[in-house]
PDB file of N, CA and C in Angstrom:
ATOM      1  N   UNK A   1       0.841  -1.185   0.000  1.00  0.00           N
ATOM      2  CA  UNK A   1       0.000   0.000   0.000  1.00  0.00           C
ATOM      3  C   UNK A   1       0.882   1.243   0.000  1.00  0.00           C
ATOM      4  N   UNK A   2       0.544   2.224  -1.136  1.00  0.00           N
ATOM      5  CA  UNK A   2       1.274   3.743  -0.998  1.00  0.00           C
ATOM      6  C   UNK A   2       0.554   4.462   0.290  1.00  0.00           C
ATOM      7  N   UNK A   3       1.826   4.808   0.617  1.00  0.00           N
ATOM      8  CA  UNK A   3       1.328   6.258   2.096  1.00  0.00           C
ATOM      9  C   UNK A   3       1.464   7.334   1.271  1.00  0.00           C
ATOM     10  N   UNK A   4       0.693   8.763   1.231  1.00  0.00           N
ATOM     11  CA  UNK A   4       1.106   9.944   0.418  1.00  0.00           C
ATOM     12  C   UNK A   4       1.874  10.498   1.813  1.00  0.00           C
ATOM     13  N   UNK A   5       3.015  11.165   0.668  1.00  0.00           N
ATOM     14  CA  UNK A   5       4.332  11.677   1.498  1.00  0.00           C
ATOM     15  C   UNK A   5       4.041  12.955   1.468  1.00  0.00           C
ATOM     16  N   UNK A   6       3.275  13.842   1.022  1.00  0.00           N
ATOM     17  CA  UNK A   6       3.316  15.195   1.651  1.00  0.00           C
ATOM     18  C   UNK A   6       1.661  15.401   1.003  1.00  0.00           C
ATOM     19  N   UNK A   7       0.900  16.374   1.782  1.00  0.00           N
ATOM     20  CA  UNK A   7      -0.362  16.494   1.246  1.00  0.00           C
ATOM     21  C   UNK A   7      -0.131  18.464   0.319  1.00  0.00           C
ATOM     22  N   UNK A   8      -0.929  18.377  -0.341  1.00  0.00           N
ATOM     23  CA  UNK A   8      -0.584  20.235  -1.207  1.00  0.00           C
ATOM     24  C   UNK A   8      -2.629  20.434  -0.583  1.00  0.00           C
ATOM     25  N   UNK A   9      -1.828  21.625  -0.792  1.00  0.00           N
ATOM     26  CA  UNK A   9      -3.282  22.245  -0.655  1.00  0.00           C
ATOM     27  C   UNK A   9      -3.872  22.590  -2.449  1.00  0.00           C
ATOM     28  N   UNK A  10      -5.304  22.399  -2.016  1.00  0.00           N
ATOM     29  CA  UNK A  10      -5.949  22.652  -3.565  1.00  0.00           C
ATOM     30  C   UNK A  10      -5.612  24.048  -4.176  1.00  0.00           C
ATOM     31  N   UNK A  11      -4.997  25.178  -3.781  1.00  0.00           N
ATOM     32  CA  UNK A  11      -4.624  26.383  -4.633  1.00  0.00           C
ATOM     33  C   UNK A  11      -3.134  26.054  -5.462  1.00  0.00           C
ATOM     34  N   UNK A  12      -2.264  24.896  -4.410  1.00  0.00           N
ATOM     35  CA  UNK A  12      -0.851  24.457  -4.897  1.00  0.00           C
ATOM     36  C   UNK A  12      -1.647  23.720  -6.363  1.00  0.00           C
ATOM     37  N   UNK A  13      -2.175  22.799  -6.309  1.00  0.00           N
ATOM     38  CA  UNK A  13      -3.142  22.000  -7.363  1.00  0.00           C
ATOM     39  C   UNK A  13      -2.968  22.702  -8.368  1.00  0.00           C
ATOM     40  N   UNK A  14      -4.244  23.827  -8.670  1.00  0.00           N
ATOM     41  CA  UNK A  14      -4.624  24.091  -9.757  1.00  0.00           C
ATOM     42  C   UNK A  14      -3.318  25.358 -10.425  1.00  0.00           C
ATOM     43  N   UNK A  15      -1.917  25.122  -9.707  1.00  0.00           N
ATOM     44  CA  UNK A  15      -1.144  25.539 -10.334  1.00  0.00           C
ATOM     45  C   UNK A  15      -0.213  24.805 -11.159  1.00  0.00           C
ATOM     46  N   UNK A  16      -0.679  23.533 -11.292  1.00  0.00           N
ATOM     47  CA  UNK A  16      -0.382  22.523 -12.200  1.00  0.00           C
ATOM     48  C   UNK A  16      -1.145  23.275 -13.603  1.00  0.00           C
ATOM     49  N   UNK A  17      -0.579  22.855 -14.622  1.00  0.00           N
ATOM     50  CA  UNK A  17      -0.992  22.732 -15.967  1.00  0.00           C
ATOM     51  C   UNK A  17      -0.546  21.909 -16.889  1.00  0.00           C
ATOM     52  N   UNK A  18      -1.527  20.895 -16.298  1.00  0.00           N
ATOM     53  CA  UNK A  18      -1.606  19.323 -17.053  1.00  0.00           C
ATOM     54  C   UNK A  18      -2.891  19.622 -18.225  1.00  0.00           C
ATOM     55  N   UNK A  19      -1.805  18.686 -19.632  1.00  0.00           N
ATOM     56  CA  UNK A  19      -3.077  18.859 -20.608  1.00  0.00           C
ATOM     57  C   UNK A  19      -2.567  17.673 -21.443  1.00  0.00           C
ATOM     58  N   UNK A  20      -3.331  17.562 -22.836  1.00  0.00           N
ATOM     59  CA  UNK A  20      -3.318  16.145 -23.371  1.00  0.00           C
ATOM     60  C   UNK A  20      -2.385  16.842 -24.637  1.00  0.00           C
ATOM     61  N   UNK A  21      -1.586  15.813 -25.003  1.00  0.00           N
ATOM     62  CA  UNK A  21      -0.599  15.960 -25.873  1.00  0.00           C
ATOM     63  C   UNK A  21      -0.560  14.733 -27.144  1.00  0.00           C
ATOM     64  N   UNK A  22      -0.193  15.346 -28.141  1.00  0.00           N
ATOM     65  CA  UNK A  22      -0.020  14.334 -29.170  1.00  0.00           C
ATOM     66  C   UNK A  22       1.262  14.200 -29.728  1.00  0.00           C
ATOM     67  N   UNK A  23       1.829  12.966 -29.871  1.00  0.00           N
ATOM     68  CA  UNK A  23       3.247  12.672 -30.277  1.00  0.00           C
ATOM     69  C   UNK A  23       3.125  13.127 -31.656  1.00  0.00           C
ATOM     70  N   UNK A  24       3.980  13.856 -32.021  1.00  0.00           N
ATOM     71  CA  UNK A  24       4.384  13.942 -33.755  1.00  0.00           C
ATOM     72  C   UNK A  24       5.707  13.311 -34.131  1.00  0.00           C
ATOM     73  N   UNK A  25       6.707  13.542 -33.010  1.00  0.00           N
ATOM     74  CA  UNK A  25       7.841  12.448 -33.704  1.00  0.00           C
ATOM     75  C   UNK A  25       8.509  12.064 -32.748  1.00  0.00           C
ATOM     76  N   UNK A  26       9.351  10.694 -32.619  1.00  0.00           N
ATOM     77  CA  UNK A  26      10.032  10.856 -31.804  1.00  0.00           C
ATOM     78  C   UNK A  26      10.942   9.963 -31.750  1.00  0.00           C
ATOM     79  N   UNK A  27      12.044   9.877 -31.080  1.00  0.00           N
ATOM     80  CA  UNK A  27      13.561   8.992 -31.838  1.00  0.00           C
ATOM     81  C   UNK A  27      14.625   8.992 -30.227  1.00  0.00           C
ATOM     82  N   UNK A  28      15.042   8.334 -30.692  1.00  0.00           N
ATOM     83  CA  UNK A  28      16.149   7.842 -29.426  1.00  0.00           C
ATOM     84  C   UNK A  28      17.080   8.852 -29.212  1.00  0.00           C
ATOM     85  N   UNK A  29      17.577   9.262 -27.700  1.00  0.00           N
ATOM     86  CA  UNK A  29      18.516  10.048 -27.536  1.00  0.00           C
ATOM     87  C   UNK A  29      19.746   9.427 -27.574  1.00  0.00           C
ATOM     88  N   UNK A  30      20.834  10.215 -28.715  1.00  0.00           N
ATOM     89  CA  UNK A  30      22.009   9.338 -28.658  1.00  0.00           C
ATOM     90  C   UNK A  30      22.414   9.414 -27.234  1.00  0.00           C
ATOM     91  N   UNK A  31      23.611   8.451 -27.307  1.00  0.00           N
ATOM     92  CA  UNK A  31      23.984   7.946 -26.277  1.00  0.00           C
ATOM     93  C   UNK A  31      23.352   7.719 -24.978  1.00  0.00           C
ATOM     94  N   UNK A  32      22.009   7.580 -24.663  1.00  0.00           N
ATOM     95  CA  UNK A  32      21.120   6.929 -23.606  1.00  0.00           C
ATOM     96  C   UNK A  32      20.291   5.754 -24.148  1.00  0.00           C
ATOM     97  N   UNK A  33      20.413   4.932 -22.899  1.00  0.00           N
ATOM     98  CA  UNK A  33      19.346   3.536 -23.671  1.00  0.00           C
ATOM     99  C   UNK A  33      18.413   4.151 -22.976  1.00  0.00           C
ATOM    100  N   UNK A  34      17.813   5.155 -21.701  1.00  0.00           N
ATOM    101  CA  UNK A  34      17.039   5.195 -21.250  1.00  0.00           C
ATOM    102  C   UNK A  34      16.138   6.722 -21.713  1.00  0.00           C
ATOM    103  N   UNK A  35      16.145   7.469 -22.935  1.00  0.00           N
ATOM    104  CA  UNK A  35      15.940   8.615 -22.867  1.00  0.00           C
ATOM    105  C   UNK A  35      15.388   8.514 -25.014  1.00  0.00           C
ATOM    106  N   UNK A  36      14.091   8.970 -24.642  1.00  0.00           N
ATOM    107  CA  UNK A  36      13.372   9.634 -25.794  1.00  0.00           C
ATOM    108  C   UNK A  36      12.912  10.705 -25.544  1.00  0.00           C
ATOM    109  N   UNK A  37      13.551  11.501 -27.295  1.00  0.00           N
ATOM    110  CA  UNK A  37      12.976  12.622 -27.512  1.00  0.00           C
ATOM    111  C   UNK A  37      11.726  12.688 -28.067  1.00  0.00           C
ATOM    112  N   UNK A  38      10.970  13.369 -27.595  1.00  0.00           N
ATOM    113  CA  UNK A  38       9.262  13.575 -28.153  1.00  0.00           C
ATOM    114  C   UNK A  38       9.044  15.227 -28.828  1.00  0.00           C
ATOM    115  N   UNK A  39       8.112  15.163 -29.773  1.00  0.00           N
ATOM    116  CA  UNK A  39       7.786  16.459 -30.498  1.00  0.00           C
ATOM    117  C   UNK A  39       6.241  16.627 -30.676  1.00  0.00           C
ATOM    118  N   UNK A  40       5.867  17.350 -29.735  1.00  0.00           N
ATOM    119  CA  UNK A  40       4.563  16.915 -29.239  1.00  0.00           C
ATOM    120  C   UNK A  40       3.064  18.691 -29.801  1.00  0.00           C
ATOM    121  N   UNK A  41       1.999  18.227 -30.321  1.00  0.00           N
ATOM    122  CA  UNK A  41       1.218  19.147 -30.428  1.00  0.00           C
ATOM    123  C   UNK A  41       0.584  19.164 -29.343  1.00  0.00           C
ATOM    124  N   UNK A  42       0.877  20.472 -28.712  1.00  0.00           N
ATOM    125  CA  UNK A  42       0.363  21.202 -27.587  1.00  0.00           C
ATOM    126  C   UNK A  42      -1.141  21.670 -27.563  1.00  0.00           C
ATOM    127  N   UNK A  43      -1.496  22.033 -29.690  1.00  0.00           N
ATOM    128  CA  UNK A  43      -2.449  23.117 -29.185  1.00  0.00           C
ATOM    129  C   UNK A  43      -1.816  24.521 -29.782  1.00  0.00           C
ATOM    130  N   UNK A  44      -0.457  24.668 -29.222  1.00  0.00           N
ATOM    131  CA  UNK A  44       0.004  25.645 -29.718  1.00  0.00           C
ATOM    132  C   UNK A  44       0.574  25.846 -31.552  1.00  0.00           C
ATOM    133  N   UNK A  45       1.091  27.272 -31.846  1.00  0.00           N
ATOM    134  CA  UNK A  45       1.626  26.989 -33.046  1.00  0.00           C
ATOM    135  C   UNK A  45       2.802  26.032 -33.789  1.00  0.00           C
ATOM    136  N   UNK A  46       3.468  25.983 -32.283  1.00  0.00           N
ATOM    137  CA  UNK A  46       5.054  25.844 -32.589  1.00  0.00           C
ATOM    138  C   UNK A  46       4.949  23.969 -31.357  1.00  0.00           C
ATOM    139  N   UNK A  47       5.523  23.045 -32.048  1.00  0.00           N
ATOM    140  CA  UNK A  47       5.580  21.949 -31.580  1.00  0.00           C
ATOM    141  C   UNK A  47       6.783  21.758 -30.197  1.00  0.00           C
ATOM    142  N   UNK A  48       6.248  21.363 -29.149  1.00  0.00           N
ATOM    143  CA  UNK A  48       6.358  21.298 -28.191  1.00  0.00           C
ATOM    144  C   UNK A  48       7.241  20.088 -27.832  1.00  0.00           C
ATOM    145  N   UNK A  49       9.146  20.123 -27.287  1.00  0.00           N
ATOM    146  CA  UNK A  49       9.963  19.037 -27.533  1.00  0.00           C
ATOM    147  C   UNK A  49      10.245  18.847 -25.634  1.00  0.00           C
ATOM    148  N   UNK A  50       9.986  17.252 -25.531  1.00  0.00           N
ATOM    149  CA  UNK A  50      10.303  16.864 -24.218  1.00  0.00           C
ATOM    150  C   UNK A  50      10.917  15.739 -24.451  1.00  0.00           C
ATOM    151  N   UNK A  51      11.991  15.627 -23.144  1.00  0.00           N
ATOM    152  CA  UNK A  51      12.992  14.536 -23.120  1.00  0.00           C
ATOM    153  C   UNK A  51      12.415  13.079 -21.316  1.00  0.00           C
ATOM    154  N   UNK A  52      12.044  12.503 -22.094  1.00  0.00           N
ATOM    155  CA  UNK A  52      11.521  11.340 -20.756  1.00  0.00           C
ATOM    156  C   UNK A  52      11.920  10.368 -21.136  1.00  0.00           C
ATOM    157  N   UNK A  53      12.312   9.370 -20.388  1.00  0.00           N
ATOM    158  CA  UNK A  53      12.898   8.408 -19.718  1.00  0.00           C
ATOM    159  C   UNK A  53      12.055   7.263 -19.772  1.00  0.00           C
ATOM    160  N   UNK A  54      11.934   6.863 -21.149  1.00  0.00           N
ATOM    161  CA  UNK A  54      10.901   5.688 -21.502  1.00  0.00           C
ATOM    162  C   UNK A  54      11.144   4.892 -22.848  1.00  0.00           C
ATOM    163  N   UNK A  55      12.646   5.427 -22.729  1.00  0.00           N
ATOM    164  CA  UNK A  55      13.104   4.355 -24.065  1.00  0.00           C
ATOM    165  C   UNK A  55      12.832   2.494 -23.735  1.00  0.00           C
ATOM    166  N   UNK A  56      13.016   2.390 -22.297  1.00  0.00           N
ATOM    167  CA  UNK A  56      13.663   0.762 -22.222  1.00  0.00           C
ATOM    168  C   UNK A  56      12.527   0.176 -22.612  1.00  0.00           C
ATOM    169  N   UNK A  57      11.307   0.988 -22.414  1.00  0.00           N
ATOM    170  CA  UNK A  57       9.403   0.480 -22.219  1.00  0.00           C
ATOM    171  C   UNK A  57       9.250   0.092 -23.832  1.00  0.00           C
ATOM    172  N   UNK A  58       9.291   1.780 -24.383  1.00  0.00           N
ATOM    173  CA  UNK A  58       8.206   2.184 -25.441  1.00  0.00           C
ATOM    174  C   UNK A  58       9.472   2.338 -26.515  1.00  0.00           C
ATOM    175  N   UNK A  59       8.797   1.737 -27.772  1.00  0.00           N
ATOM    176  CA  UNK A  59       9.764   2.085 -28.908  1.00  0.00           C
ATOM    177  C   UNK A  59       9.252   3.568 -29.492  1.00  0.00           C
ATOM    178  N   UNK A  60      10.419   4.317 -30.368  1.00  0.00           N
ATOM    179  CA  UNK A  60       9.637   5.338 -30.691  1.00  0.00           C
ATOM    180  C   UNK A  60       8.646   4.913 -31.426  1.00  0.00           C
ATOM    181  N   UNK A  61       8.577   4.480 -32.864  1.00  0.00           N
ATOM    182  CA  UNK A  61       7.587   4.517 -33.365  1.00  0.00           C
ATOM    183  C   UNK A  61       6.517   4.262 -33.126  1.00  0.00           C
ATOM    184  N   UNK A  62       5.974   3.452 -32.199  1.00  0.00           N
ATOM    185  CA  UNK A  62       5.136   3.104 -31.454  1.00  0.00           C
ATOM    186  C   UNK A  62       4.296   4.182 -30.558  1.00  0.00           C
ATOM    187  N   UNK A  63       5.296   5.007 -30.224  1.00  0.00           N
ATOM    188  CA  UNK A  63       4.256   6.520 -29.966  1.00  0.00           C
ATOM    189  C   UNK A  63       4.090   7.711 -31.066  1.00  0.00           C
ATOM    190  N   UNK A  64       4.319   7.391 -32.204  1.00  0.00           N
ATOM    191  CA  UNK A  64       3.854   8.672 -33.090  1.00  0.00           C
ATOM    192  C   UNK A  64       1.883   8.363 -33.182  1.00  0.00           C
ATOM    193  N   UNK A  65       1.632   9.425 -33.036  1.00  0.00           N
ATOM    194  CA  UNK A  65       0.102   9.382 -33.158  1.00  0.00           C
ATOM    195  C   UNK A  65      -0.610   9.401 -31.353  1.00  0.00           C
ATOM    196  N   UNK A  66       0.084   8.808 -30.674  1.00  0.00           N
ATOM    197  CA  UNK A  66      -0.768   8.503 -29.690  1.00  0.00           C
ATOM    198  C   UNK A  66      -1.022   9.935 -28.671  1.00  0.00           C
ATOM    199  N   UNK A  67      -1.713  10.344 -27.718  1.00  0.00           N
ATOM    200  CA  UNK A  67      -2.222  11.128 -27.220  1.00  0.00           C
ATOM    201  C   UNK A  67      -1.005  10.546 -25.640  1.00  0.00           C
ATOM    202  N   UNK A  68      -0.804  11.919 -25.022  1.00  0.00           N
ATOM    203  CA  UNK A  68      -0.577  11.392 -23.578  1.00  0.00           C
ATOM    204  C   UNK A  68      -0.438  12.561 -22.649  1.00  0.00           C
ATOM    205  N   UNK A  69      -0.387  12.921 -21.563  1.00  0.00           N
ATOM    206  CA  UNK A  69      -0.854  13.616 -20.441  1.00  0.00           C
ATOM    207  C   UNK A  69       0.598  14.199 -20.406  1.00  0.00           C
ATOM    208  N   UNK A  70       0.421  15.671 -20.087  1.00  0.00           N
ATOM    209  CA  UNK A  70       2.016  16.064 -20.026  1.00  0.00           C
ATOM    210  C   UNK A  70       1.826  17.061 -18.732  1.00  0.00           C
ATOM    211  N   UNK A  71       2.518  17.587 -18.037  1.00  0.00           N
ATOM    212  CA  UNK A  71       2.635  19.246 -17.142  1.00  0.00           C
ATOM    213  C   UNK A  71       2.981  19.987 -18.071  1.00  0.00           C
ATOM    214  N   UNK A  72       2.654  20.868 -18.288  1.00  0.00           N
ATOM    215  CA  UNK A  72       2.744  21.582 -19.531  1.00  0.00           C
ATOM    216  C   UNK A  72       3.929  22.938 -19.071  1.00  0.00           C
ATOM    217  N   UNK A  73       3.617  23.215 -17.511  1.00  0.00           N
ATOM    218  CA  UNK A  73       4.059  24.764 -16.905  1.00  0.00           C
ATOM    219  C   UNK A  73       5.312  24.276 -16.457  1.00  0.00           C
ATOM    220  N   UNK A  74       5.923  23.105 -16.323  1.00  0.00           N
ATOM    221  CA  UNK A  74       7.262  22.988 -15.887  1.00  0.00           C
ATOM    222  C   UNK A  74       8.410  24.141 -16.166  1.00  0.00           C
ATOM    223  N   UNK A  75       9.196  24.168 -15.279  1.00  0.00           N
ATOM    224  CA  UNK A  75       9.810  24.807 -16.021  1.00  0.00           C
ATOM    225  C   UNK A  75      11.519  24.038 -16.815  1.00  0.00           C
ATOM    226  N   UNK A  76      12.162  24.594 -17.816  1.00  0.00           N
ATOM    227  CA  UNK A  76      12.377  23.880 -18.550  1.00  0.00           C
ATOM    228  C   UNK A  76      14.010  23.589 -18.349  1.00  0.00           C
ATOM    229  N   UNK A  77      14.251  22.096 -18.785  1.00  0.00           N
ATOM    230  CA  UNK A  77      15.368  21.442 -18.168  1.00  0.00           C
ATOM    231  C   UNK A  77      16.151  21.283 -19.223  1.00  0.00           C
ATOM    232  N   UNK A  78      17.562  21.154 -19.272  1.00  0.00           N
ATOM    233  CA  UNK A  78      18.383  20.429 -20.151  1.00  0.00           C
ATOM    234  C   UNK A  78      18.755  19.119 -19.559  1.00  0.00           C
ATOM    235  N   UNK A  79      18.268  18.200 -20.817  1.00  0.00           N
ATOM    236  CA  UNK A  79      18.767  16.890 -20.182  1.00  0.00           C
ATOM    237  C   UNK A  79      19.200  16.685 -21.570  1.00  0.00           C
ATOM    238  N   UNK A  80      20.594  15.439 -21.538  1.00  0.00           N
ATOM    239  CA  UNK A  80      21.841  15.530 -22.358  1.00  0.00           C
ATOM    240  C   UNK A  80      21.872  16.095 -23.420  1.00  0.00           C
ATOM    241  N   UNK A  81      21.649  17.720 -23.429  1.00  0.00           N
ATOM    242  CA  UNK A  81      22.280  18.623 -24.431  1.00  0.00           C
ATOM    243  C   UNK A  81      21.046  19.325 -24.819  1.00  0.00           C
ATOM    244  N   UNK A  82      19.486  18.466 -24.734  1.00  0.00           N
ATOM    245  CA  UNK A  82      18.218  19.079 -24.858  1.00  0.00           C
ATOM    246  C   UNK A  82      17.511  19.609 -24.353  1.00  0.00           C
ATOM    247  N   UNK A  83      16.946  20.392 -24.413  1.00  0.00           N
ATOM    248  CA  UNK A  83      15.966  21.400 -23.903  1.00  0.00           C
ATOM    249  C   UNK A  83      14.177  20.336 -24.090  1.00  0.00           C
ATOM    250  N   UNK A  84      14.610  20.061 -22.111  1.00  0.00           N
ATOM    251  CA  UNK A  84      12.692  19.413 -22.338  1.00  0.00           C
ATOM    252  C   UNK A  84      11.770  20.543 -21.532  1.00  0.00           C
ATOM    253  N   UNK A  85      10.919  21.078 -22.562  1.00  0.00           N
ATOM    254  CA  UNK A  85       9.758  21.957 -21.960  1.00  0.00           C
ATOM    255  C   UNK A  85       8.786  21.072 -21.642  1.00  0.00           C
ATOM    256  N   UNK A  86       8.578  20.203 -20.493  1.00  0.00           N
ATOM    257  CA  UNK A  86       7.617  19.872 -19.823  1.00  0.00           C
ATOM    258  C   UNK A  86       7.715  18.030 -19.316  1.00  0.00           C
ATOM    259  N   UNK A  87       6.498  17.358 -19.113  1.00  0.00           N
ATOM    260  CA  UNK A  87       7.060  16.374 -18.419  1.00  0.00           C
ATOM    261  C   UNK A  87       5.916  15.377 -18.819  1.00  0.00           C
ATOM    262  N   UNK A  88       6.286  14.063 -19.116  1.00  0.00           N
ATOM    263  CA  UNK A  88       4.537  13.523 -19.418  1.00  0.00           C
ATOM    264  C   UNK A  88       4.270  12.774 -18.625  1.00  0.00           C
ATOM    265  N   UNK A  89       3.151  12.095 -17.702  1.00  0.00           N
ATOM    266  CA  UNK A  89       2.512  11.406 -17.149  1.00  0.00           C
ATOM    267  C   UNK A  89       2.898  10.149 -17.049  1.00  0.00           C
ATOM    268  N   UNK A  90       3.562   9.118 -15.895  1.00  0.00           N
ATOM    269  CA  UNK A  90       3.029   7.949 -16.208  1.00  0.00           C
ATOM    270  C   UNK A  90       2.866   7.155 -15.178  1.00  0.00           C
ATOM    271  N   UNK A  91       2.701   6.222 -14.843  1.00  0.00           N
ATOM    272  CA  UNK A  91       2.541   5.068 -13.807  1.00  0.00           C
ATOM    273  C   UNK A  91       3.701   4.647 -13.904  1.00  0.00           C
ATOM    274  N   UNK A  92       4.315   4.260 -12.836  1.00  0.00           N
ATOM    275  CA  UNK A  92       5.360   3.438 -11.829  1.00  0.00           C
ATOM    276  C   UNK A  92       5.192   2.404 -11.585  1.00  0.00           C
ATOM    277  N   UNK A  93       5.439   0.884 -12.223  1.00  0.00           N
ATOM    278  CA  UNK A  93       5.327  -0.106 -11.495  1.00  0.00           C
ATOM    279  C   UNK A  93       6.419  -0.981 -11.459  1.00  0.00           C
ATOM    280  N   UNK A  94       6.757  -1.630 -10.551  1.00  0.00           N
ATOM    281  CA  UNK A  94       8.060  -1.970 -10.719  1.00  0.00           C
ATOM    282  C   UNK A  94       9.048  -1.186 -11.652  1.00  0.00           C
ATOM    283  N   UNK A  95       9.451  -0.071 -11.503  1.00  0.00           N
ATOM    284  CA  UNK A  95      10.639   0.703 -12.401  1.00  0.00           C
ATOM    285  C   UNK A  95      10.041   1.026 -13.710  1.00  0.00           C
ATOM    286  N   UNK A  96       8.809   0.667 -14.246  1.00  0.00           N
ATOM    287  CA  UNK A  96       8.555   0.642 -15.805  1.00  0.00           C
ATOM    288  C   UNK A  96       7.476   1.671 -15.694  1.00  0.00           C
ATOM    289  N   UNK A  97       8.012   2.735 -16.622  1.00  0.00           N
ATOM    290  CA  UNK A  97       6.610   3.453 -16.672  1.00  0.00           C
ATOM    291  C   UNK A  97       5.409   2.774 -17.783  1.00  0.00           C
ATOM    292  N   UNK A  98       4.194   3.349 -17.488  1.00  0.00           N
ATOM    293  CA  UNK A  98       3.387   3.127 -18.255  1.00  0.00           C
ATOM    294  C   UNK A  98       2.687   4.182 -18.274  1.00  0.00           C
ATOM    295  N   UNK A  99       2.684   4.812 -20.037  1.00  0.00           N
ATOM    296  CA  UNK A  99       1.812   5.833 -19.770  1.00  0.00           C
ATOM    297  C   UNK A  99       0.700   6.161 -19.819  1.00  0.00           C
ATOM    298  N   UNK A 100       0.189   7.317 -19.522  1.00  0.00           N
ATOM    299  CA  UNK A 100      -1.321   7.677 -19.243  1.00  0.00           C
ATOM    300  C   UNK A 100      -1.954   8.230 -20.388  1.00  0.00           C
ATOM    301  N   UNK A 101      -3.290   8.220 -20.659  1.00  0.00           N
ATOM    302  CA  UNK A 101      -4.049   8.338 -22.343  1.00  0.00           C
ATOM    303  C   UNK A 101      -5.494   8.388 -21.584  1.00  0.00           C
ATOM    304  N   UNK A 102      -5.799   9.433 -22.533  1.00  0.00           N
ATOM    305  CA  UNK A 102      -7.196   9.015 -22.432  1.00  0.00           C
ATOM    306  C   UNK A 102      -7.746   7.915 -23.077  1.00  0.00           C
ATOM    307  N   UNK A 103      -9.313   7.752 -22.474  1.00  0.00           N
ATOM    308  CA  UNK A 103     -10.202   6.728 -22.954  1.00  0.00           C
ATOM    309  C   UNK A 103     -10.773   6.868 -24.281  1.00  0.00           C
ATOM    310  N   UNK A 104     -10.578   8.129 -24.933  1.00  0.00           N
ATOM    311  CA  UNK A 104     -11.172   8.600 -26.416  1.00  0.00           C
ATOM    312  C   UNK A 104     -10.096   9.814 -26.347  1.00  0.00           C
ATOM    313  N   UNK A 105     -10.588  10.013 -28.086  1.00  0.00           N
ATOM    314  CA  UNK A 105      -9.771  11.499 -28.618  1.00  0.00           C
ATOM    315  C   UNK A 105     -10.046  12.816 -28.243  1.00  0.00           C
ATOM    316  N   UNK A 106      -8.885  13.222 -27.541  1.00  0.00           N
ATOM    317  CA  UNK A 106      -9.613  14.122 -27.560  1.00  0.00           C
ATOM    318  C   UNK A 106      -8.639  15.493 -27.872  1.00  0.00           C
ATOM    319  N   UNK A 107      -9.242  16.517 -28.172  1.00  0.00           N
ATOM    320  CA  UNK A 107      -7.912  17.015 -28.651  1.00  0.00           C
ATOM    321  C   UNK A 107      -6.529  18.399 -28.418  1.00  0.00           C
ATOM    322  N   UNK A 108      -5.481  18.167 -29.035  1.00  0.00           N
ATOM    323  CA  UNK A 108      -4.142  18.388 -28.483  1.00  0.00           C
ATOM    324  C   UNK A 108      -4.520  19.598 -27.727  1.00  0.00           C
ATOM    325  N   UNK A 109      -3.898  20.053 -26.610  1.00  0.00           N
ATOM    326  CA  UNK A 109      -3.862  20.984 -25.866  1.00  0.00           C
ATOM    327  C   UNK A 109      -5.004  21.245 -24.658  1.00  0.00           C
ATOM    328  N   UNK A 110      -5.861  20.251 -24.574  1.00  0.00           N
ATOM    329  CA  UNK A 110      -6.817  20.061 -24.213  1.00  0.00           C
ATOM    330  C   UNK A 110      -6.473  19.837 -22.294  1.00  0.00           C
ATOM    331  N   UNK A 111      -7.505  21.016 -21.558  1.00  0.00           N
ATOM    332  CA  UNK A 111      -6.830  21.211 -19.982  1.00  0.00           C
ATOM    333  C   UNK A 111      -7.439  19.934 -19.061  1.00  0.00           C
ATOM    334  N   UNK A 112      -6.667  19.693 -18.429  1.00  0.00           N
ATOM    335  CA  UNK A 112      -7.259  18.579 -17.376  1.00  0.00           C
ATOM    336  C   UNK A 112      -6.975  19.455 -16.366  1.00  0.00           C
ATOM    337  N   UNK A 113      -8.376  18.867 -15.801  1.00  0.00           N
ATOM    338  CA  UNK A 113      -9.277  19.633 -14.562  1.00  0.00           C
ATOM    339  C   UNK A 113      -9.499  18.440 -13.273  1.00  0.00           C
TER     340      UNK A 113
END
């Protein structure tokens, strides 16, 4: 059973900005077995590039097209040499993520509430 390790108050909450994202491309980071780059429609004009830690799981091609849950307001990291604006969603189980999708389409940029 999980214990939650710190509780937020609901104003900390809704300073999240989680929304639904769509893969447009995405390819292996050299030199990591553990690190894909994603190129993701936000919604916005300009395509939206994040670096997560889901090579060992998910092949790239296997996520072009699919929809998945990102933080959108992060603020933004270099991880090996790239610039990731934001972070995507996933489940933890034994070390493997699995990620999160909606149940239908719905579309890019779209706010979760």
């Amino acid at each position: 059973m999980n214990v939650i390790k710190k509780m937020i108050n609901f104003e900390d909450f809704k300073k999240l900005d989680l929304r639904i994202a769509k893969v447009i491309n995405a390819e292996r980071v050299k030199n990591s077995e553990k690190l894909l780059r994603l190129e993701l429609n936000t919604g916005d004009e300009k395509l939206r590039q994040i670096v997560a830690g889901i090579a060992e799981v998910y092949a790239p091609e296997d996520l072009i097209g699919r929809e998945i849950v990102i933080v959108a307001n992060l603020e933004p990291k270099i991880i090996f040499g790239l610039e990731s604006n934001g972070m995507l969603l996933a489940a933890n189980e034994d070390g493997k993520p699995t990620l999160l999708k909606p149940d239908q389409e719905v579309l890019s940029g779209t706010k979760i509430q």
